[in-house]
C-alpha atoms as a PDB file:
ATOM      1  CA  UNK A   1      45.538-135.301  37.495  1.00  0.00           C
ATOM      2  CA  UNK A   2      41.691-134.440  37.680  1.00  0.00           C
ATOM      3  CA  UNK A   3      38.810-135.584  36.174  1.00  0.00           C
ATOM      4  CA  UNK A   4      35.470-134.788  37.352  1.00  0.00           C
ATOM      5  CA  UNK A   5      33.188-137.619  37.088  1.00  0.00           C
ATOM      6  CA  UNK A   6      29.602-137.555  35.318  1.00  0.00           C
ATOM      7  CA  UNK A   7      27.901-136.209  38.467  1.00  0.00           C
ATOM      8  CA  UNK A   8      30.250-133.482  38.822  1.00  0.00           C
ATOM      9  CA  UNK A   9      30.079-132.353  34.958  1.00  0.00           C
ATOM     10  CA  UNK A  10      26.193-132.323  35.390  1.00  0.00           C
ATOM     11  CA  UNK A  11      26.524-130.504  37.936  1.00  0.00           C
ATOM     12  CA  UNK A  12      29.101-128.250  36.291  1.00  0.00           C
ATOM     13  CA  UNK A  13      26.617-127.985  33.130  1.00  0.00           C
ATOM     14  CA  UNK A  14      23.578-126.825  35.527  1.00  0.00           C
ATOM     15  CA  UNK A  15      25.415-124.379  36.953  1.00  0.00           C
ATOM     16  CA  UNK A  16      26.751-123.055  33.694  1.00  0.00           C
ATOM     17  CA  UNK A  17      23.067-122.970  31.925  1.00  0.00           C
ATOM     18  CA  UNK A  18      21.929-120.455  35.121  1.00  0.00           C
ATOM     19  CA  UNK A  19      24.720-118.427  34.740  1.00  0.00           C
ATOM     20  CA  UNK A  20      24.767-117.892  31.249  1.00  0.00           C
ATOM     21  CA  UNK A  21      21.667-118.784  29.838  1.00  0.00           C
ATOM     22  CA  UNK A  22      21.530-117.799  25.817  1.00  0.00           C
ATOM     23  CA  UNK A  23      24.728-116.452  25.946  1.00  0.00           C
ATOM     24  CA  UNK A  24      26.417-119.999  26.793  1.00  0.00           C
ATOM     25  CA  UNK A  25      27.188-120.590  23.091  1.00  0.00           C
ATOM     26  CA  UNK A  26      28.924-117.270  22.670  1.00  0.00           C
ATOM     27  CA  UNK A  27      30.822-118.049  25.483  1.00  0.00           C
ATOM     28  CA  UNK A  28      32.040-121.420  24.592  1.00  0.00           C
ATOM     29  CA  UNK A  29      33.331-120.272  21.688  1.00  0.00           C
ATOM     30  CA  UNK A  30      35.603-117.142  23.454  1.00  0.00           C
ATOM     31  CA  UNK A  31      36.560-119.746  25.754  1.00  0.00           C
ATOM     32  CA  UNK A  32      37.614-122.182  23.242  1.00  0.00           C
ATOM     33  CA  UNK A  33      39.425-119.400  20.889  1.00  0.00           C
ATOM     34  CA  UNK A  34      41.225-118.177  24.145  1.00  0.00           C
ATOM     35  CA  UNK A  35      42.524-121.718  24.667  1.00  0.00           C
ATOM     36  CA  UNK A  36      43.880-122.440  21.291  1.00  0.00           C
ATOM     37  CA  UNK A  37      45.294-119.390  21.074  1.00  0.00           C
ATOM     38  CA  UNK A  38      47.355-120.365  24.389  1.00  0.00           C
ATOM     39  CA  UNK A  39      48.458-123.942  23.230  1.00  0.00           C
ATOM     40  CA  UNK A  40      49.558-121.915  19.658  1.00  0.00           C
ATOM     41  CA  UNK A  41      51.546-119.653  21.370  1.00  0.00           C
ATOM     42  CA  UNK A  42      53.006-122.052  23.726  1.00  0.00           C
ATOM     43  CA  UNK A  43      53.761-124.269  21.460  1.00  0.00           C
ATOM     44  CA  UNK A  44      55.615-121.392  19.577  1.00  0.00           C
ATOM     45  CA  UNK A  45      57.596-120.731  23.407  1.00  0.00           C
ATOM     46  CA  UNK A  46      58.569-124.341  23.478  1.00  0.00           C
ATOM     47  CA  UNK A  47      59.682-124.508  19.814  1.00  0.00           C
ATOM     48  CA  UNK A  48      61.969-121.533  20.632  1.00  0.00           C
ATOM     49  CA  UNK A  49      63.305-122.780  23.590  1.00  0.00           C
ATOM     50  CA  UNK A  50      64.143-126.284  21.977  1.00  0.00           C
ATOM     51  CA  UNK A  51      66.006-123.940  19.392  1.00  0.00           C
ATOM     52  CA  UNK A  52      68.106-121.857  21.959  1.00  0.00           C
ATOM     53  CA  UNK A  53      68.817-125.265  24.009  1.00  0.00           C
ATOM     54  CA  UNK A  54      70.071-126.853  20.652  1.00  0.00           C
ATOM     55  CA  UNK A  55      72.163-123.528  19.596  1.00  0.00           C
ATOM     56  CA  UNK A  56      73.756-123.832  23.032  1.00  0.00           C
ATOM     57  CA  UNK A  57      74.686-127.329  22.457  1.00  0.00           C
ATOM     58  CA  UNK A  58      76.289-126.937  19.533  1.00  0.00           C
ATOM     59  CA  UNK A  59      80.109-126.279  19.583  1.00  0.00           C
ATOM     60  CA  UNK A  60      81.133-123.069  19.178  1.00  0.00           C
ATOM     61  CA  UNK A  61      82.812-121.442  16.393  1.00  0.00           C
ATOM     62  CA  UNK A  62      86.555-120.792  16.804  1.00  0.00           C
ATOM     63  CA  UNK A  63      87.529-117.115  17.831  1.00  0.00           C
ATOM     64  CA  UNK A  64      89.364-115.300  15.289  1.00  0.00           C
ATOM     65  CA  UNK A  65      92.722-114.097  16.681  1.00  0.00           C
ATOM     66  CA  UNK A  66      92.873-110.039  15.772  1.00  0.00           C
ATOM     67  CA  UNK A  67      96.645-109.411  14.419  1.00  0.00           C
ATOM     68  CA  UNK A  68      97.592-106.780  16.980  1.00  0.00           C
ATOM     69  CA  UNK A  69     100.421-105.871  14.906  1.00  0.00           C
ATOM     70  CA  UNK A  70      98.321-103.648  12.752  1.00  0.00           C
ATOM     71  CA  UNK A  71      97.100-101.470  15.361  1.00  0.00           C
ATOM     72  CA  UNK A  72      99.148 -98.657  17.408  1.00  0.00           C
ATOM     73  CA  UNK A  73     100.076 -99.189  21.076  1.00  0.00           C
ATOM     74  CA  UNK A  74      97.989 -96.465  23.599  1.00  0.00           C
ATOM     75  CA  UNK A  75     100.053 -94.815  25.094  1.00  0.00           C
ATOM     76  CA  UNK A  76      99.060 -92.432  28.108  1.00  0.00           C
ATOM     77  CA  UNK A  77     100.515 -88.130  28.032  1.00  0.00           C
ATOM     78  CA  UNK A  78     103.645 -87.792  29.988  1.00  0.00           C
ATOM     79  CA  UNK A  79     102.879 -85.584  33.352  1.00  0.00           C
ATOM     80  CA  UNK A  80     104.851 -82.517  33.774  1.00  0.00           C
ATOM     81  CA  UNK A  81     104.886 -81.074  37.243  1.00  0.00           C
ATOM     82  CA  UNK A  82     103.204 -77.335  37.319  1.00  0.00           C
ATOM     83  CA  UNK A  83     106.409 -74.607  37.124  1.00  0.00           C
ATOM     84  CA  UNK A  84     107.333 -73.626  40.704  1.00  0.00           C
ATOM     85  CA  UNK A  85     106.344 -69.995  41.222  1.00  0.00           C
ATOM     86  CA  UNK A  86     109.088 -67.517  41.721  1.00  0.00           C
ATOM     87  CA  UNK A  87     107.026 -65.625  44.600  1.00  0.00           C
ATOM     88  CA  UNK A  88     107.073 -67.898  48.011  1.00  0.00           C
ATOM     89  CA  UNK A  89     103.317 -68.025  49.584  1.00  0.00           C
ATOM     90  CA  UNK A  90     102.997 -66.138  52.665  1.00  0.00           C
END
């Protein structure tokens, strides 16, 4: 994809000497903790979505049939009309 070639890594190196001087180890290291720390953890993603895409694959378990037998029907209150009022509305 790219690769710098050995004029462009001098280069590279030069520039990273004047910017960071004494510090340079120290910040090689950071640099290469924060990148193994990314390839652990996604390695860790991948491994979990190999898992989910394998689950998937799998058949699924048959659904138990619930014996509806054993359970009452619902049943919704019966409405009843308000009583008429004996007094017409004027």
């Amino acid at each position: 994809m790219f690769s710098p070639s050995p004029g462009e890594m001098i280069i590279i190196a030069v520039i990273a000497i004047l910017l960071f001087g004494e510090k340079l180890p120290q910040v090689a290291r950071s640099v290469g903790k924060t990148v193994m720390e990314l390839q652990r953890n996604l390695r860790g993603l991948e491994r979990e979505f190999r898992m989910s895409m394998e689950e998937a694959a799998r058949p699924s378990q048959p659904v138990k049939k619930v014996d509806t037998l054993d359970h009452e029907e619902a049943t919704a209150p019966k409405f009843e009309p308000p009583p008429a009022s004996e007094t017409p509305p004027t």
